[in-house]
C-alpha atoms as a PDB file:
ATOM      1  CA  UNK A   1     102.299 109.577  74.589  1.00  0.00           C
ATOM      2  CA  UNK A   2      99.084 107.561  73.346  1.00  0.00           C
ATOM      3  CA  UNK A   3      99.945 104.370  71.207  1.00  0.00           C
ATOM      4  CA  UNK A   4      96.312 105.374  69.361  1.00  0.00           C
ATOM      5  CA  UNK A   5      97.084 106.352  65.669  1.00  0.00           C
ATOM      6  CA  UNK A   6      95.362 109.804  64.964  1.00  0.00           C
ATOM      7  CA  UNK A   7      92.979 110.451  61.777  1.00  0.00           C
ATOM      8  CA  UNK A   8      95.919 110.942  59.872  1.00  0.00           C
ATOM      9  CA  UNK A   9      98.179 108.331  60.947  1.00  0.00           C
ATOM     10  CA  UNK A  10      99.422 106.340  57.813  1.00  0.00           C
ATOM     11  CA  UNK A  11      99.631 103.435  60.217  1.00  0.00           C
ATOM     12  CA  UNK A  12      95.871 103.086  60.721  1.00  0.00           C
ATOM     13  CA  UNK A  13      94.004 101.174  58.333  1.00  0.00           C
ATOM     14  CA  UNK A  14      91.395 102.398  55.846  1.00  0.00           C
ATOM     15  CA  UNK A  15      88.396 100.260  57.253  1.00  0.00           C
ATOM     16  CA  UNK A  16      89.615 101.095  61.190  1.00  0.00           C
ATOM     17  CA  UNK A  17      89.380 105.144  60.452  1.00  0.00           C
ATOM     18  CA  UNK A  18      86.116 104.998  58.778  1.00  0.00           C
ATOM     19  CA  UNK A  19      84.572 102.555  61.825  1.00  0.00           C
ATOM     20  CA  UNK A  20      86.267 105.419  63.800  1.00  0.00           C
ATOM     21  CA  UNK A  21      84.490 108.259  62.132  1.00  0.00           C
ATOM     22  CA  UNK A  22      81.217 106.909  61.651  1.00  0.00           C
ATOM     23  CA  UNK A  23      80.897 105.454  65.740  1.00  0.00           C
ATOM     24  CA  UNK A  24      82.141 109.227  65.992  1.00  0.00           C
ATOM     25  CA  UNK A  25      79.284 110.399  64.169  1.00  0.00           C
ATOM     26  CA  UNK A  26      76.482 108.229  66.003  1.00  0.00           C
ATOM     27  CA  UNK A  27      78.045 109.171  69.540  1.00  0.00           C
ATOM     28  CA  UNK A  28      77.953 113.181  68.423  1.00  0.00           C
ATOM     29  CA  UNK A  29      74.538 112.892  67.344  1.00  0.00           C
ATOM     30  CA  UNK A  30      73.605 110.806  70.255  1.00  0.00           C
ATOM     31  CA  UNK A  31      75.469 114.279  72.433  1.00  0.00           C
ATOM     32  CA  UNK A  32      73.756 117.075  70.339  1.00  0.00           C
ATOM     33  CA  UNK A  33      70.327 115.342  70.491  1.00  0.00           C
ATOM     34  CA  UNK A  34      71.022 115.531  74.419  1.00  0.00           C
ATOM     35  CA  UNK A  35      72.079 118.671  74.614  1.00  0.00           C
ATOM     36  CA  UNK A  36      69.345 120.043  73.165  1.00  0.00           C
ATOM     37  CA  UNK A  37      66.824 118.541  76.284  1.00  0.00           C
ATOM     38  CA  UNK A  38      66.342 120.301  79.277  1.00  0.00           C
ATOM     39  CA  UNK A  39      69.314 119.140  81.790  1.00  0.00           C
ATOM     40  CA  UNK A  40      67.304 116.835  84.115  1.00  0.00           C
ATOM     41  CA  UNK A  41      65.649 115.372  80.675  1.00  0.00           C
ATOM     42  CA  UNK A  42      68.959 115.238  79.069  1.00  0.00           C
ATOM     43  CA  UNK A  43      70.615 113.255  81.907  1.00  0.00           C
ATOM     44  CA  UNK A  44      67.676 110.388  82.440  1.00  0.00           C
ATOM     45  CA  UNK A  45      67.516 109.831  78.939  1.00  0.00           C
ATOM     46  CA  UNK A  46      71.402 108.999  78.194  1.00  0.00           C
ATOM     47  CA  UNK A  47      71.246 107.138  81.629  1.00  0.00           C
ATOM     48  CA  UNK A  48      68.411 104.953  80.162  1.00  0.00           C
ATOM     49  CA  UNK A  49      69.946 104.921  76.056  1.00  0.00           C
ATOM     50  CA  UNK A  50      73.019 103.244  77.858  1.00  0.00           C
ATOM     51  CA  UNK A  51      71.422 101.265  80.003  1.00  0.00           C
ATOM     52  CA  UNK A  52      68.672  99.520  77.836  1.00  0.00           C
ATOM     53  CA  UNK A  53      70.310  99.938  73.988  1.00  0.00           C
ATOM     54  CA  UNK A  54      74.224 100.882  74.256  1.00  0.00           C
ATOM     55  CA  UNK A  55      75.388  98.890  77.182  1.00  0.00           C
ATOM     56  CA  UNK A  56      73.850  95.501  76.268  1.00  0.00           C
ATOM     57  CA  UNK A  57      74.628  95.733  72.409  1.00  0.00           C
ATOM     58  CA  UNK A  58      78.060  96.948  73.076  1.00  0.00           C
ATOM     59  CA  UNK A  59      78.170  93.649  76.112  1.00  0.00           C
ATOM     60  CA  UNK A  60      78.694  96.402  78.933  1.00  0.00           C
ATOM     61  CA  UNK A  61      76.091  94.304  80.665  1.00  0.00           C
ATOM     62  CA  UNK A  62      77.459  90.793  79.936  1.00  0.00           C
ATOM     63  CA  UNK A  63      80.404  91.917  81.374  1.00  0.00           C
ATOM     64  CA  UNK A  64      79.231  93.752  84.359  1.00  0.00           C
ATOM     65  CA  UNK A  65      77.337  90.438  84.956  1.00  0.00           C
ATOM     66  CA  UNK A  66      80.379  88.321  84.819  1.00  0.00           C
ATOM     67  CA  UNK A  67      82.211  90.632  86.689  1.00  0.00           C
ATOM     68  CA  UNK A  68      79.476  90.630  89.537  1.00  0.00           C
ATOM     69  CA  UNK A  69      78.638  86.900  89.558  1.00  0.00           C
ATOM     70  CA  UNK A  70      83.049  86.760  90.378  1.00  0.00           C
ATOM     71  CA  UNK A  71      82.900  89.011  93.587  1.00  0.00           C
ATOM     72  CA  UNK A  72      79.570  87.930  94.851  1.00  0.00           C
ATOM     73  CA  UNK A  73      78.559  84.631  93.554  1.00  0.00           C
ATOM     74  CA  UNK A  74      75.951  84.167  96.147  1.00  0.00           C
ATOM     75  CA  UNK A  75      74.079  86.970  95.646  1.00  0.00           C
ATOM     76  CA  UNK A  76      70.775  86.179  94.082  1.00  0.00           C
ATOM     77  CA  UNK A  77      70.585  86.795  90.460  1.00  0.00           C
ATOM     78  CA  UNK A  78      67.955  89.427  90.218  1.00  0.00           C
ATOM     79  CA  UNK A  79      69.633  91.472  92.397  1.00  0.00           C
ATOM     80  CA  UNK A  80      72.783  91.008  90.236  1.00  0.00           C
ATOM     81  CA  UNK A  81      71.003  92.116  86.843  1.00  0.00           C
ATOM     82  CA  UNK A  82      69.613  94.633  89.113  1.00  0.00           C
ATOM     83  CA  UNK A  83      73.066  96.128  89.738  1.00  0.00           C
ATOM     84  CA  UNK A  84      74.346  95.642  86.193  1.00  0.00           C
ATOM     85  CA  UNK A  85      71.139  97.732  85.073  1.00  0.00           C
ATOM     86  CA  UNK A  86      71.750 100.719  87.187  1.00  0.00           C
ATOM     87  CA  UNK A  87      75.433 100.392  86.430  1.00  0.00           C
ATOM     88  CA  UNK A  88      74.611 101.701  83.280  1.00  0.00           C
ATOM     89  CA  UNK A  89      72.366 104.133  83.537  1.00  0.00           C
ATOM     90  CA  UNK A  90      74.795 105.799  86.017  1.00  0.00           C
ATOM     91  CA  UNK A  91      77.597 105.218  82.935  1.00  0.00           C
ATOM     92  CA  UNK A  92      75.102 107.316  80.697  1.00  0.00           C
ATOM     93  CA  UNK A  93      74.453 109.649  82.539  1.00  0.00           C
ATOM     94  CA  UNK A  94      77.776 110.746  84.118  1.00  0.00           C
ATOM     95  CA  UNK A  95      78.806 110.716  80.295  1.00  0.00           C
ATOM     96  CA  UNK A  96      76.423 113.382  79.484  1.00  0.00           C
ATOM     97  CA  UNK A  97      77.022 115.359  82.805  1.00  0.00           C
ATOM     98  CA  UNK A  98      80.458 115.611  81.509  1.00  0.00           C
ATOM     99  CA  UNK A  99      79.723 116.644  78.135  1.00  0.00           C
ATOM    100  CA  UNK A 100      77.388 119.346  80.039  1.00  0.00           C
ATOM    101  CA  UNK A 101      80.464 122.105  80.195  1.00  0.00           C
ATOM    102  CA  UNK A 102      78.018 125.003  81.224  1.00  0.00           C
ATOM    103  CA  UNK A 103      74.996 123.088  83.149  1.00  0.00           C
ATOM    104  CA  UNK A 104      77.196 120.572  85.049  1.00  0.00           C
ATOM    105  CA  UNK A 105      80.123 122.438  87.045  1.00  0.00           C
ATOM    106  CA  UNK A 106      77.530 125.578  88.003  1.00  0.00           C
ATOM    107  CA  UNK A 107      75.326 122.932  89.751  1.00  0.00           C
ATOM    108  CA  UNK A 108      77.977 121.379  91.283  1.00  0.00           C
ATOM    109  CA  UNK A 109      79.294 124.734  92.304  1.00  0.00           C
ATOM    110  CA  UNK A 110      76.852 124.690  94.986  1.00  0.00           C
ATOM    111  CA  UNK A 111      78.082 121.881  96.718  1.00  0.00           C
ATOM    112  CA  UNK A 112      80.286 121.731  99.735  1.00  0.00           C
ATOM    113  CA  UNK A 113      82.812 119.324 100.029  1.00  0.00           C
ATOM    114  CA  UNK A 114      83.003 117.122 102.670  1.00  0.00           C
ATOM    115  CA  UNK A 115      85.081 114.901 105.331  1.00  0.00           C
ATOM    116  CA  UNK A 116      88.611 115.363 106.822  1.00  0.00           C
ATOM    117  CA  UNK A 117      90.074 115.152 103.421  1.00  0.00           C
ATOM    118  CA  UNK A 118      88.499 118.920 102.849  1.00  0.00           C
ATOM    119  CA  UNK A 119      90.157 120.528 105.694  1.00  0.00           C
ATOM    120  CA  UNK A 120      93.561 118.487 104.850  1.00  0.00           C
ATOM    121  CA  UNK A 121      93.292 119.851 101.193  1.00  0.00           C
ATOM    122  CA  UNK A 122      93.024 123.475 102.178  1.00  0.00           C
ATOM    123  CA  UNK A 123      95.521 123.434 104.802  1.00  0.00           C
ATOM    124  CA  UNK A 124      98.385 121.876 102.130  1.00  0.00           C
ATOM    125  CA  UNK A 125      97.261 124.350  99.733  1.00  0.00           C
ATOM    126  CA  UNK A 126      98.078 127.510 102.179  1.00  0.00           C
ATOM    127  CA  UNK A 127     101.098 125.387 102.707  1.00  0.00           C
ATOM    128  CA  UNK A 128     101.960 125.292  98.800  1.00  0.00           C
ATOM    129  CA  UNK A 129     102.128 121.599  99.298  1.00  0.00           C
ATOM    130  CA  UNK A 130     101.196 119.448  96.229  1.00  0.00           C
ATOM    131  CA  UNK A 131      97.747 116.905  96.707  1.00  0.00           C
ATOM    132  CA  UNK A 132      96.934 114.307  94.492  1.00  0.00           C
ATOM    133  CA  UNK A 133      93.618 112.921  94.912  1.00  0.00           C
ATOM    134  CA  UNK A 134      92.727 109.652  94.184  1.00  0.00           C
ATOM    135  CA  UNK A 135      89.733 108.055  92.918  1.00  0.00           C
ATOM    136  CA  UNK A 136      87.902 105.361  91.196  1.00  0.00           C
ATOM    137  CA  UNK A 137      84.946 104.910  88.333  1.00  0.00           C
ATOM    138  CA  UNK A 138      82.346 105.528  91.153  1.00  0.00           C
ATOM    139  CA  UNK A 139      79.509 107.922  90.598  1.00  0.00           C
ATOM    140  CA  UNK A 140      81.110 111.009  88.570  1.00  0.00           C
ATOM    141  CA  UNK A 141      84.328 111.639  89.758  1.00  0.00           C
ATOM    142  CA  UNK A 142      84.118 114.965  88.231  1.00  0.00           C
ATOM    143  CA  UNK A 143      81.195 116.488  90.258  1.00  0.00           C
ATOM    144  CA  UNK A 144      83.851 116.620  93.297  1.00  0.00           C
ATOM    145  CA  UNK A 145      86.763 118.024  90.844  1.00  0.00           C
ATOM    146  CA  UNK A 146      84.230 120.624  89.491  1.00  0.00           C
ATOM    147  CA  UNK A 147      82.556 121.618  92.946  1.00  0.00           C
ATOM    148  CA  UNK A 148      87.218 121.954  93.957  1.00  0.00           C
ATOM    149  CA  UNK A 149      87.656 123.683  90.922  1.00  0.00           C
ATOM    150  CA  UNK A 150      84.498 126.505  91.510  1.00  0.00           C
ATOM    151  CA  UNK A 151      86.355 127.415  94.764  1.00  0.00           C
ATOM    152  CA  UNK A 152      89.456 127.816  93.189  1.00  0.00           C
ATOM    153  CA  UNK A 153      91.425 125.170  93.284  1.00  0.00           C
ATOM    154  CA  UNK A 154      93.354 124.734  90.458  1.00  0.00           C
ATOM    155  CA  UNK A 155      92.913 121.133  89.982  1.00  0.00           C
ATOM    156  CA  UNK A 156      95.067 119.096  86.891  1.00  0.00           C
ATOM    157  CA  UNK A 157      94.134 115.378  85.489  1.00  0.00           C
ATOM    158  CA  UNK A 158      96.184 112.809  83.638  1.00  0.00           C
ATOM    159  CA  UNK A 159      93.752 110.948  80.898  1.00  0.00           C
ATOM    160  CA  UNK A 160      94.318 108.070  79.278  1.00  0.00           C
ATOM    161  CA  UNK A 161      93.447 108.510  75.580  1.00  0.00           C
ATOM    162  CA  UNK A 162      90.494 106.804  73.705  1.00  0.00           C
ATOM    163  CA  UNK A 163      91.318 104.540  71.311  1.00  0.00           C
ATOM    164  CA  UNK A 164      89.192 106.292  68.439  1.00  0.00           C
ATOM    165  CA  UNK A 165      90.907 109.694  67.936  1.00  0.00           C
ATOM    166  CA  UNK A 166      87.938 111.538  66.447  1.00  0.00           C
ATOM    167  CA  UNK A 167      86.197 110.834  69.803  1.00  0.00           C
ATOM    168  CA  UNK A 168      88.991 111.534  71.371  1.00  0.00           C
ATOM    169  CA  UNK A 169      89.536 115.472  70.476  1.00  0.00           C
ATOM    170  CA  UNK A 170      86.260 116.085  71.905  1.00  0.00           C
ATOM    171  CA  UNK A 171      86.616 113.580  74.846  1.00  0.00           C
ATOM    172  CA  UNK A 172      89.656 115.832  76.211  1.00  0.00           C
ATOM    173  CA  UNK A 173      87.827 119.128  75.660  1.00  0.00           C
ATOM    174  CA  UNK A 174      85.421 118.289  78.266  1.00  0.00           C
ATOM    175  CA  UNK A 175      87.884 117.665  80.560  1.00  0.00           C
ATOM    176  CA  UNK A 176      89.562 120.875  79.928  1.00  0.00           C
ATOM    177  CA  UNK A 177      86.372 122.562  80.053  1.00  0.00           C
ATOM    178  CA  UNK A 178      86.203 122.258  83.798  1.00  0.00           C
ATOM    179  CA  UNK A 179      89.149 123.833  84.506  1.00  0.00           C
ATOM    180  CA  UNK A 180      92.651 123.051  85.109  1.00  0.00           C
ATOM    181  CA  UNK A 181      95.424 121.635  83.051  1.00  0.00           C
ATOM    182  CA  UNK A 182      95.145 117.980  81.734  1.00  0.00           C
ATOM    183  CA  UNK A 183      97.796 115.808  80.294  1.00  0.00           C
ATOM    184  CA  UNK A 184      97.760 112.425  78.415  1.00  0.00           C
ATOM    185  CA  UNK A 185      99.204 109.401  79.557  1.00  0.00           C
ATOM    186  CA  UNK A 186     102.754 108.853  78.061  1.00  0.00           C
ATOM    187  CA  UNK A 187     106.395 110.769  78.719  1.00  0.00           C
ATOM    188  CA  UNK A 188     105.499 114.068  77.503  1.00  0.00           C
ATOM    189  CA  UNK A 189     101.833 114.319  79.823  1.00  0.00           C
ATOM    190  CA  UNK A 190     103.913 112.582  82.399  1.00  0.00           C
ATOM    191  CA  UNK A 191     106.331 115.472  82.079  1.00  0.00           C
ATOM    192  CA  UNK A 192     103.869 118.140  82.118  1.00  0.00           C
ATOM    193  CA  UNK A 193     102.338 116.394  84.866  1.00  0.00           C
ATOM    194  CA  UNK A 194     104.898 116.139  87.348  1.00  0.00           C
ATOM    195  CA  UNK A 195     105.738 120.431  86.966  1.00  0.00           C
ATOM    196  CA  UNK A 196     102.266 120.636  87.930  1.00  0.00           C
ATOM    197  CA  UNK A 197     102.649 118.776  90.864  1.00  0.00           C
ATOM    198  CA  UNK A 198     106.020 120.169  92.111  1.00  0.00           C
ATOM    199  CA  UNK A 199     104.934 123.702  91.739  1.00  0.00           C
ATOM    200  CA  UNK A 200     102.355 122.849  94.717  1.00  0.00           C
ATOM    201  CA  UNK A 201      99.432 122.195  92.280  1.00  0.00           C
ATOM    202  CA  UNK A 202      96.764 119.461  92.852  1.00  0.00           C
ATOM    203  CA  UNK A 203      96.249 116.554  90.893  1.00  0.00           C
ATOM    204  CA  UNK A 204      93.162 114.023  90.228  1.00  0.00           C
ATOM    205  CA  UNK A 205      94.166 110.528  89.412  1.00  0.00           C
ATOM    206  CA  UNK A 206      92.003 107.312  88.703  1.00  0.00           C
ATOM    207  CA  UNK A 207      93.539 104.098  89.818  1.00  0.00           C
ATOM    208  CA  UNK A 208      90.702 101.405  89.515  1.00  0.00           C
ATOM    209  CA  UNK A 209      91.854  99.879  85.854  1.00  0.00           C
ATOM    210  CA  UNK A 210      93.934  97.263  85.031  1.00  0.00           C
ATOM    211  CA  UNK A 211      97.417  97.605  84.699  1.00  0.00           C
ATOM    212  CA  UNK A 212      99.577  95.257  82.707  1.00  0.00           C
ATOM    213  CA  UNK A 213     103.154  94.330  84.750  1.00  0.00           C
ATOM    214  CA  UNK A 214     101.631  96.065  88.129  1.00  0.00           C
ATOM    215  CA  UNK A 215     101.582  94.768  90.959  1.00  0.00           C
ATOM    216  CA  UNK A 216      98.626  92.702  92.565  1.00  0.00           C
ATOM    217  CA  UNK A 217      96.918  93.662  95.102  1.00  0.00           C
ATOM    218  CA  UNK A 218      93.291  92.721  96.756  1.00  0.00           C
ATOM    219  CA  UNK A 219      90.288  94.523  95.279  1.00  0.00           C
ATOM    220  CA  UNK A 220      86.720  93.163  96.415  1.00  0.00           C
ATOM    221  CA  UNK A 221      88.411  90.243  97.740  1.00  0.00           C
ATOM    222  CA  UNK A 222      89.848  88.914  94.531  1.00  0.00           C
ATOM    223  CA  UNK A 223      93.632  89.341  93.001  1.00  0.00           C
ATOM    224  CA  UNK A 224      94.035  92.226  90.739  1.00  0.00           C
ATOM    225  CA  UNK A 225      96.827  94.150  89.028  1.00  0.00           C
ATOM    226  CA  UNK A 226      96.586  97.747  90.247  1.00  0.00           C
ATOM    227  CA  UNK A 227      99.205 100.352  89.570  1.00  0.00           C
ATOM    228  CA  UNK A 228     101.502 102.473  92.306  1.00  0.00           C
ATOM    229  CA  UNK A 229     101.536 105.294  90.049  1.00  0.00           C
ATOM    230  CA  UNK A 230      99.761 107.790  93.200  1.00  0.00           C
ATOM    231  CA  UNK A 231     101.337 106.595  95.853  1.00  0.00           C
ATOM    232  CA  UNK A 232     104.569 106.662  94.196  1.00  0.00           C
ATOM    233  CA  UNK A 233     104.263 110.365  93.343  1.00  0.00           C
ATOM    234  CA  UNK A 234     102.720 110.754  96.519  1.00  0.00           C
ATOM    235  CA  UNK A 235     105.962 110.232  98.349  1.00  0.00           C
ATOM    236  CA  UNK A 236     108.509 111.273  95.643  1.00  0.00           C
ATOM    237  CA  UNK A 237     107.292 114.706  96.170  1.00  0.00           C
ATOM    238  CA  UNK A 238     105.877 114.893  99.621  1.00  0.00           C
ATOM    239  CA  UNK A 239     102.437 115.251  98.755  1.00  0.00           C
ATOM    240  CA  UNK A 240      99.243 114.752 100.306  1.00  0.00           C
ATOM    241  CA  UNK A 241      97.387 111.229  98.909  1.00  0.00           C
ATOM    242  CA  UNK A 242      93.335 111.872  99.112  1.00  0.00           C
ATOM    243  CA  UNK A 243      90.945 109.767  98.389  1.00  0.00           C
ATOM    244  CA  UNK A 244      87.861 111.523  97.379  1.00  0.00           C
ATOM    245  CA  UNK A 245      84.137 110.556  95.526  1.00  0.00           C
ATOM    246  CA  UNK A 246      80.802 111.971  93.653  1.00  0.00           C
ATOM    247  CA  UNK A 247      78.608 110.059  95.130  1.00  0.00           C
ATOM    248  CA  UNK A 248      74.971 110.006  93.535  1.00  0.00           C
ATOM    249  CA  UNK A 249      72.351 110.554  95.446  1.00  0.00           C
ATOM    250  CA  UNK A 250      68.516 109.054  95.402  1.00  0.00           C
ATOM    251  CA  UNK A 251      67.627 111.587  92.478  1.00  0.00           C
ATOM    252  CA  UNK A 252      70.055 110.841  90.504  1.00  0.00           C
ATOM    253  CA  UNK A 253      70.992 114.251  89.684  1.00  0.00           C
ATOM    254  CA  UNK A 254      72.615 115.753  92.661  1.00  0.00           C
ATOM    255  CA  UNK A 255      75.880 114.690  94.400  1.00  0.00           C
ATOM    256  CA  UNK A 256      77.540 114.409  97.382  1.00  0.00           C
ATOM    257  CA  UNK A 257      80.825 115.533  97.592  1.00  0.00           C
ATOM    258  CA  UNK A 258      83.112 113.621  99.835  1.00  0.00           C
ATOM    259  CA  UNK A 259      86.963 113.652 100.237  1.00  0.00           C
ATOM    260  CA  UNK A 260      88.703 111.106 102.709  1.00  0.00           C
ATOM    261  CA  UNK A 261      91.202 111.366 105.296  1.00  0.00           C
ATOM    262  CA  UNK A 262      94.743 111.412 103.609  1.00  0.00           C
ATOM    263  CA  UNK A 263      96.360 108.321 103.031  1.00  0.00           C
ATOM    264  CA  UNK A 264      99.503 107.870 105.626  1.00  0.00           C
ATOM    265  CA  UNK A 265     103.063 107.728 104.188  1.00  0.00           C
ATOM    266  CA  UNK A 266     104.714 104.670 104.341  1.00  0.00           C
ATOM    267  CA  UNK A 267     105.504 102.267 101.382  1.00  0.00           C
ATOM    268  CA  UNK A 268     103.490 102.205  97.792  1.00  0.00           C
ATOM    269  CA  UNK A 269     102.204  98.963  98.176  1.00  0.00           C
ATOM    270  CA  UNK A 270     100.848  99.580 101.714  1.00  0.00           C
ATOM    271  CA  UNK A 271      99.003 102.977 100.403  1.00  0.00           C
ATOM    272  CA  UNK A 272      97.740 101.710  97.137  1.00  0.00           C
ATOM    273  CA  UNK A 273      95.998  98.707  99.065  1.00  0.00           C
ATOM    274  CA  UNK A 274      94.420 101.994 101.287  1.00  0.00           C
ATOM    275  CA  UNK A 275      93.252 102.938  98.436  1.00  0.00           C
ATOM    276  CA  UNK A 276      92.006  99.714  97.092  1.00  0.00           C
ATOM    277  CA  UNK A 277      89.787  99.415 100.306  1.00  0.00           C
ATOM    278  CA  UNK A 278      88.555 102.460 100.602  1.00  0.00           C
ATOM    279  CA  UNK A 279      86.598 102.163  96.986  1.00  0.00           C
ATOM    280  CA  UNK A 280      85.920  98.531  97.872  1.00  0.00           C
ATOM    281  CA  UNK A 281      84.082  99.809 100.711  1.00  0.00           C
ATOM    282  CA  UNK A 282      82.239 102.694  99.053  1.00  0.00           C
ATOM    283  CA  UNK A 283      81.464  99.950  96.468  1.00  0.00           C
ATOM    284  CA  UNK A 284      79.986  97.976  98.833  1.00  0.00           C
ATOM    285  CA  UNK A 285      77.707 100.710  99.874  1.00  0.00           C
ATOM    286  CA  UNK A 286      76.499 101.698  96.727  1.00  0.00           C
ATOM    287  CA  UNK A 287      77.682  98.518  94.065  1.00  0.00           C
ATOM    288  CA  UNK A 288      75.337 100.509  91.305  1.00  0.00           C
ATOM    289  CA  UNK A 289      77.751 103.339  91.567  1.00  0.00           C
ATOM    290  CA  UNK A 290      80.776 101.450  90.470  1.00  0.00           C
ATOM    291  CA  UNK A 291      81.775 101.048  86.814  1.00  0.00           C
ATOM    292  CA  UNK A 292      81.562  97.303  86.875  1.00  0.00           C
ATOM    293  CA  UNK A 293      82.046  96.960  82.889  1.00  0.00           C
ATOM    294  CA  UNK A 294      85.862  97.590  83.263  1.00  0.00           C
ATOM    295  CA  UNK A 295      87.924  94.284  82.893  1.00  0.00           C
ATOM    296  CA  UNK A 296      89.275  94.804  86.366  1.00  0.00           C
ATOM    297  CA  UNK A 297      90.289  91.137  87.088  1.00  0.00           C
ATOM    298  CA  UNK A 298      91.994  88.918  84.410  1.00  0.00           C
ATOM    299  CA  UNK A 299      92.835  85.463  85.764  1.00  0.00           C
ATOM    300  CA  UNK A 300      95.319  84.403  83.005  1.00  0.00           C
ATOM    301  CA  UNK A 301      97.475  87.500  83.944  1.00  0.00           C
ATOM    302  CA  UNK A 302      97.328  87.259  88.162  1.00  0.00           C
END
């Protein structure tokens, strides 16, 4: 389970839970007053509340700045800020697509997934063979698990819980809201997890964050810790390994839809680093896309 005390926890201090609640309060206010917009309105105006007030208080942008100016240290500056800028707006938005339970899945029920990865997903699924796909904080990795999901795919996710818990209750509705089980990171989501997967189900994973103790492997050309976890499963219980995307397109509201070829079995370490190039390269194509605010390489720990 989480190692996040809960509202209640008599572990948690006094001053922590009431910074909890009240950041809690701002962020549901912030979600109601969105809401409330039309959905195109709704969306550009969290994209730009996180990209010109939230991100740079908070020091999203200082760090998506650092964190550019590590892989590509020759690319002018301007076009660095540039990247940061639209880095966040795509943060705020996809936040607020998620938090769109109705409005967001029934658009992206009219897309059509693409690529090989499509075909292999529907063929393992007549097969009652388990999938887990694999992605990373690029686009909205939910517009491809809701367009899955509103052609029946029964689609699961393992979540890593927030460390404020009164955001957190609401945080995992959303997710739930799009269908198919979810479980938390720990023994008991773990559990719940793997019976998903061994009953033939398919599973969405995110594998772009930092992992304390995993291995390291190259992402964008630099040394970073990146976990096994998919790959492991992947060949524990013969399932398919997919990488797959929600790519935004040039209006910023629509998505395409894209799953991969399936990674080949072999060894963890030789399918993780498959999947750590195939988001460097989608990165590469579209470096707005990615969520460059993560603290994805840490030098004193490589």
């Amino acid at each position: 389970m989480s190692d996040q005390t809960s509202p209640t926890d008599p572990h948690a201090q006094p001053a922590q839970r009431v910074g909890d609640y009240l950041s809690n309060a701002l962020i549901v206010g912030v979600i109601r007053l969105a809401l409330a917009l039309p959905y195109a309105t709704r969306v550009r105006f969290v994209g730009w509340l996180v990209e010109r007030v939230i991100g740079p208080l908070a020091g999203y942008r200082k760090r998506a700045l650092d964190n550019l100016s590590l892989i590509w240290p020759d690319l002018p500056e301007a076009r660095r800020s540039e990247i940061a800028s639209r880095c966040l707006n795509n943060v705020g938005r996809s936040f607020i697509e998620n938090y769109s339970a109705k409005d967001f899945p029934t658009r992206m029920a009219q897309n059509t997934p693409q690529g090989p990865g499509a075909a292999a997903l529907e063929a393992a699924v007549k097969a009652d063979r388990p999938v887990i796909l694999v992605s990373g904080h690029f686009g909205n990795y939910e517009a491809t698990r809701a367009a899955l999901v509103a052609r029946g795919y029964d689609i699961g996710g393992l979540y890593r819980d927030m460390k404020n818990p009164y955001f957190n209750a609401h945080y995992v509705k959303t997710m739930e809201a799009f269908g198919g089980p979810v479980f938390p990171q720990g023994r008991k989501g773990t559990a719940g997890f793997v019976r998903h997967l061994k009953g033939g189900g398919q599973l969405v994973l995110l594998f772009d964050q930092h992992v304390l103790f995993a291995p390291v492997l190259d992402f964008m050309g630099e040394p970073a810790r990146t976990a096994l976890s998919a790959a492991e499963l992947a060949l524990r219980y013969d399932a398919l390994l997919i990488p797959f995307y929600g790519i935004r397109q040039a209006d910023g509201l629509s998505f395409e839809t894209v799953l991969e070829a399936p990674v080949p079995h072999s060894d963890p370490v030789t399918m993780t680093q498959a999947l750590n190039d195939s988001l460097s390269d989608r990165i590469r194509q579209a470096p707005e896309q990615w969520f460059w605010v993560h603290r994805r390489w840490r030098a004193d720990e490589v």
